[in-house]
C-alpha atoms as a PDB file:
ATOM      1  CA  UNK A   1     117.797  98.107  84.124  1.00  0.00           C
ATOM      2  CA  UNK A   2     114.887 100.927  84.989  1.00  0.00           C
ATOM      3  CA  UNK A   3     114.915 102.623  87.484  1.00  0.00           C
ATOM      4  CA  UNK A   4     112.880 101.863  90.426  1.00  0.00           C
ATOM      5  CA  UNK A   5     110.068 104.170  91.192  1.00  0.00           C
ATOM      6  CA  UNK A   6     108.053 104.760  94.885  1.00  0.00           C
ATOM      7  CA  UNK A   7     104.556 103.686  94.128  1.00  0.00           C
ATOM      8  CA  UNK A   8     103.928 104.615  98.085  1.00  0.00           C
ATOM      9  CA  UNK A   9     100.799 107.187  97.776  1.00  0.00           C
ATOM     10  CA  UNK A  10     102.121 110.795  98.320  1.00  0.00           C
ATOM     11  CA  UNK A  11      99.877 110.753 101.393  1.00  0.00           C
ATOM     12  CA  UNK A  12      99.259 108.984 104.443  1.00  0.00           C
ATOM     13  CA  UNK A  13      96.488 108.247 106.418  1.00  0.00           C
ATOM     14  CA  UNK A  14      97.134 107.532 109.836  1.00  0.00           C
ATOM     15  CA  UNK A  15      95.567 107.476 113.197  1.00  0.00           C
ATOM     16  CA  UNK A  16      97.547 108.051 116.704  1.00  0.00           C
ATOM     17  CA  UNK A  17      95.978 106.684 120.259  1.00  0.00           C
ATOM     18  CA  UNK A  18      97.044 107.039 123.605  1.00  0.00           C
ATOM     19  CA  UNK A  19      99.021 104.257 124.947  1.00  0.00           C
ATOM     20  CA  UNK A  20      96.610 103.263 128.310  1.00  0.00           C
ATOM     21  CA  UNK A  21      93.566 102.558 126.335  1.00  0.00           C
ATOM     22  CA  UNK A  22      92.131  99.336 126.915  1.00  0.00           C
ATOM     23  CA  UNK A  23      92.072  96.933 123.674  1.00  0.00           C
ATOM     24  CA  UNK A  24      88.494  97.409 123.088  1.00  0.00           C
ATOM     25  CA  UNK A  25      89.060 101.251 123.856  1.00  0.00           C
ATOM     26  CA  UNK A  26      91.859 101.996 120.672  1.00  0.00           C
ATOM     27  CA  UNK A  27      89.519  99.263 118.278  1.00  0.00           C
ATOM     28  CA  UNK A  28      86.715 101.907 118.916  1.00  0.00           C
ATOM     29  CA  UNK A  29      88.474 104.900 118.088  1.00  0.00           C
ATOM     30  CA  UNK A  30      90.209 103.840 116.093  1.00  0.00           C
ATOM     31  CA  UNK A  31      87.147 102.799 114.121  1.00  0.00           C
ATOM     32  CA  UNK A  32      85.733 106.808 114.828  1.00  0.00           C
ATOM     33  CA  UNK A  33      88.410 108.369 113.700  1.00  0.00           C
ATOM     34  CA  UNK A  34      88.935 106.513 110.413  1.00  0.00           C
ATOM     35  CA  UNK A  35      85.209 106.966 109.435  1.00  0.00           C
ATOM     36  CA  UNK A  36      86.011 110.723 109.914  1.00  0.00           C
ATOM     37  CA  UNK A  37      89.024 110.514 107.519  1.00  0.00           C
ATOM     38  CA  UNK A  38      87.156 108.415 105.094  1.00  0.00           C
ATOM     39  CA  UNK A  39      84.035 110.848 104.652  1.00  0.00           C
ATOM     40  CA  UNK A  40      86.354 113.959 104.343  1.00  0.00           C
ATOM     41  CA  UNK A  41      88.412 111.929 102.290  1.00  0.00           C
ATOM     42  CA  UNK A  42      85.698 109.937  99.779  1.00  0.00           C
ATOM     43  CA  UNK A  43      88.077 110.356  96.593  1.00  0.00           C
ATOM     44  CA  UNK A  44      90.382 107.844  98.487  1.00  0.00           C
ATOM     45  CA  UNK A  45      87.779 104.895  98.391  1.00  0.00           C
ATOM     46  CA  UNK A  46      88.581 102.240  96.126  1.00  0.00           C
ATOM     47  CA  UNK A  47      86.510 100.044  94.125  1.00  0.00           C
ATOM     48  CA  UNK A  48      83.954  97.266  95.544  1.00  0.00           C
ATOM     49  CA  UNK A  49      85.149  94.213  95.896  1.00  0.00           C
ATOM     50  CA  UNK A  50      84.353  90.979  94.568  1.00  0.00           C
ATOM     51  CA  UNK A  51      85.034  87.696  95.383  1.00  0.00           C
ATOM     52  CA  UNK A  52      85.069  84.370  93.125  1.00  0.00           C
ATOM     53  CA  UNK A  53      81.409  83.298  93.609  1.00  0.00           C
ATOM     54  CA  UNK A  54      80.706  87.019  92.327  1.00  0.00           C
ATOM     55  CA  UNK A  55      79.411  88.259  95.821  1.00  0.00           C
ATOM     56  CA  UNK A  56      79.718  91.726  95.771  1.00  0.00           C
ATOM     57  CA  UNK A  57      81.479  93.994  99.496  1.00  0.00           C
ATOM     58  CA  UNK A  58      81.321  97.338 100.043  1.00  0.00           C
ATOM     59  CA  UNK A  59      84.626  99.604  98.795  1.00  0.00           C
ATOM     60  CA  UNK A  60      87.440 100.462 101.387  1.00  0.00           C
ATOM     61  CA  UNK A  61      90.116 103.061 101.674  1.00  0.00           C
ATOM     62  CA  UNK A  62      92.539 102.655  98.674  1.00  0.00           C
ATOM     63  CA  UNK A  63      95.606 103.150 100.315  1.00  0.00           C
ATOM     64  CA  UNK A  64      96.644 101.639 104.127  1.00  0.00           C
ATOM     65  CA  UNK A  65      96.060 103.271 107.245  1.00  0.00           C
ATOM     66  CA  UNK A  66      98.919 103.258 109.800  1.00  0.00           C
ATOM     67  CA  UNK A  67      98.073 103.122 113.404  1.00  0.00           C
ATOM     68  CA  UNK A  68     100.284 104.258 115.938  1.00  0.00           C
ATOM     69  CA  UNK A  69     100.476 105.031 119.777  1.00  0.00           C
ATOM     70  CA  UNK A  70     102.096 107.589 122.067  1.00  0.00           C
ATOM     71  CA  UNK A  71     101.697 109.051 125.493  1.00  0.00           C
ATOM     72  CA  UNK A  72      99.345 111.526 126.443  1.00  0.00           C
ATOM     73  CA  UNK A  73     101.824 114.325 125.797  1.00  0.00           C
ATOM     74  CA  UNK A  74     103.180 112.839 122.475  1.00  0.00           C
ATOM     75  CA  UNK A  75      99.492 112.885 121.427  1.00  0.00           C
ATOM     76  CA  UNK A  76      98.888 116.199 122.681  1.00  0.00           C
ATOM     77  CA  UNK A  77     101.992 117.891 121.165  1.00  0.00           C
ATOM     78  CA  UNK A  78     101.019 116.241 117.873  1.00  0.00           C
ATOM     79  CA  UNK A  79      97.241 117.272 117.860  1.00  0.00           C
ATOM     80  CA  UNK A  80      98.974 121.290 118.552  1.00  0.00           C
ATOM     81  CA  UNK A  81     101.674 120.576 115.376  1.00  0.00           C
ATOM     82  CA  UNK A  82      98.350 119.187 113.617  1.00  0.00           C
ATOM     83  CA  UNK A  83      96.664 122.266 114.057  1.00  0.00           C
ATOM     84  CA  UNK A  84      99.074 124.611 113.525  1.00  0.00           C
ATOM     85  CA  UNK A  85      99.944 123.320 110.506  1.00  0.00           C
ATOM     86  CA  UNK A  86      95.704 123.493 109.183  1.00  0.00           C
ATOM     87  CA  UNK A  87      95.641 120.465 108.560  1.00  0.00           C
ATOM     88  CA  UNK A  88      91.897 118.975 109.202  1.00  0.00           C
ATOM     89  CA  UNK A  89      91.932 115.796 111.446  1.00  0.00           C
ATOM     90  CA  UNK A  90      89.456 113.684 113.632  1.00  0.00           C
ATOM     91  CA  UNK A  91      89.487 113.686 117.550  1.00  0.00           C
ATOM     92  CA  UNK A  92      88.527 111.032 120.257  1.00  0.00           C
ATOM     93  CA  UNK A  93      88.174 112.664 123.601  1.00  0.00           C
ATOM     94  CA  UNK A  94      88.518 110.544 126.822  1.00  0.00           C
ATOM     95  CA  UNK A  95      84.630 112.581 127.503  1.00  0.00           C
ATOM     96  CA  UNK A  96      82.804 110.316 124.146  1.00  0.00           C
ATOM     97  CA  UNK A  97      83.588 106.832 126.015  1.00  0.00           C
ATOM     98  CA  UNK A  98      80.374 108.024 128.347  1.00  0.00           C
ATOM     99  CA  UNK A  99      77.905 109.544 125.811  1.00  0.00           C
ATOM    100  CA  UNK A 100      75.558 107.746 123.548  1.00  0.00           C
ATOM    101  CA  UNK A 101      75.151 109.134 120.101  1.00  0.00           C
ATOM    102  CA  UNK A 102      76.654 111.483 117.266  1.00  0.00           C
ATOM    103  CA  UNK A 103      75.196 114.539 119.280  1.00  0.00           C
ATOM    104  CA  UNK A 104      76.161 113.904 122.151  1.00  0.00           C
ATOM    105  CA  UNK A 105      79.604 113.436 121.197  1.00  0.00           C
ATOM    106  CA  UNK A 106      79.697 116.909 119.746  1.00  0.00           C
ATOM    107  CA  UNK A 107      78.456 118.669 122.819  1.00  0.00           C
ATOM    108  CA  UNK A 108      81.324 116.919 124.469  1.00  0.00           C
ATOM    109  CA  UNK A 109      84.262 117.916 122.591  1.00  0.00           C
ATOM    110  CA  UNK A 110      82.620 121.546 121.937  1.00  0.00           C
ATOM    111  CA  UNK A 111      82.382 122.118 125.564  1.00  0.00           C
ATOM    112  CA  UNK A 112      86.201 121.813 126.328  1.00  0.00           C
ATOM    113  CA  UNK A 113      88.227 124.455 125.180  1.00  0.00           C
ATOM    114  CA  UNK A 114      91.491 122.596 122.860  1.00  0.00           C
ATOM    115  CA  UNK A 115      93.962 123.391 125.198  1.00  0.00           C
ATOM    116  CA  UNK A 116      92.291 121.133 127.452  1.00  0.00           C
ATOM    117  CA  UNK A 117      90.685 118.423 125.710  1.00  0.00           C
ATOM    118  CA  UNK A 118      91.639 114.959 126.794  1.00  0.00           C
ATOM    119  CA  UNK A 119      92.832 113.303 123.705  1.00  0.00           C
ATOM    120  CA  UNK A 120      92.653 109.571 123.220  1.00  0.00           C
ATOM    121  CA  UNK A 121      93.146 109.727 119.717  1.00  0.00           C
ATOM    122  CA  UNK A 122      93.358 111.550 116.257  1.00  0.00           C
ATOM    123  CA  UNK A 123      93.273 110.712 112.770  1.00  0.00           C
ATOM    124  CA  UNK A 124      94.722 112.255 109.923  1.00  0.00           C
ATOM    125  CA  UNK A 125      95.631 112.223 106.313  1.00  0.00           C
ATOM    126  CA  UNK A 126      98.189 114.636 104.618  1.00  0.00           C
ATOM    127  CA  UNK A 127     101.375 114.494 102.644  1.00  0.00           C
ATOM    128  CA  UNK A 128     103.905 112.463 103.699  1.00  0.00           C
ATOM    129  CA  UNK A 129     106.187 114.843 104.907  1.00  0.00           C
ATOM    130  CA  UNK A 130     103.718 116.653 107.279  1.00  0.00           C
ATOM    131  CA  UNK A 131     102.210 113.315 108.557  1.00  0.00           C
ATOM    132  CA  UNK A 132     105.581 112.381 109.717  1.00  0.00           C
ATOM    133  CA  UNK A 133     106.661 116.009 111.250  1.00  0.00           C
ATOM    134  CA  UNK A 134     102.894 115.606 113.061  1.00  0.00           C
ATOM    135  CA  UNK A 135     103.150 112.398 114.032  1.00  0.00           C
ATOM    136  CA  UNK A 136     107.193 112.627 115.078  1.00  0.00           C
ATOM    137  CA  UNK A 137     107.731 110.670 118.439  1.00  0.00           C
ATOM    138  CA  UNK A 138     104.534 108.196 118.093  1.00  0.00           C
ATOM    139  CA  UNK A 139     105.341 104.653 117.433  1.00  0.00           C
ATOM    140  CA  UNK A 140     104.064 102.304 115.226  1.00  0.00           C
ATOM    141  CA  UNK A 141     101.381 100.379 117.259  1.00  0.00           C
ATOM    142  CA  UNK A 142     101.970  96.637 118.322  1.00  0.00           C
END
């Protein structure tokens, strides 16, 4: 008998909201934050896909993405471990659910020093090992 072998990727993608958003709230940033992670990720996108008939869809992330939730200080504490650690993630400020566009939602989050931004949500992707020391206290969303 062989051995078995972890075919889990050595990374993980994952993306950590606040736990008072409203449902349409964490679908929309969570949606942000994993367009984020895909551009600065796009070795990570899989193939098209293809169905049956031969119609052709776009290519997705190649690997899942978990999504989990946390209070405002479990979010906050792992956005500080985040960035202490360099890793490069994606923010959702509580400030982009009132502006309209891509510069707008700059200005917002460049206007608040980090200390006091008021996180909703981040994504990430890193090994394994640092996801879960980031991430440590979320849980897995329901």
């Amino acid at each position: 008998m062989e051995p078995q072998t972890d075919t889990r990727p050595a990374t993980k993608f994952a993306v950590l909201l606040r736990d008072d958003l409203l449902p349409w709230q964490e679908l929309n940033v969570t949606a942000f934050l994993v367009s984020g992670l895909t551009a600065a990720h796009p070795d990570r996108v899989g193939d098209p896909y293809e169905d049956a008939d031969g119609t052709e869809y776009l290519p997705m992330l190649g690997q899942p993405v978990l999504v989990l939730q946390g209070t405002k200080e479990v979010i906050t504490t792992a956005h500080r471990r985040a960035v202490d650690r360099g890793l490069l993630i994606t923010v959702f400020t509580a400030d982009l659910f009132a502006t309209g566009d891509d510069q707008a939602n700059r200005a917002a989050v460049r206007a608040v020093p980090r200390a006091h931004l008021d996180l909703v949500g981040i994504g990430l992707h890193a090994p394994r090992n640092a996801a879960d020391k980031v991430l440590k206290g979320a849980r897995m969303h329901p």
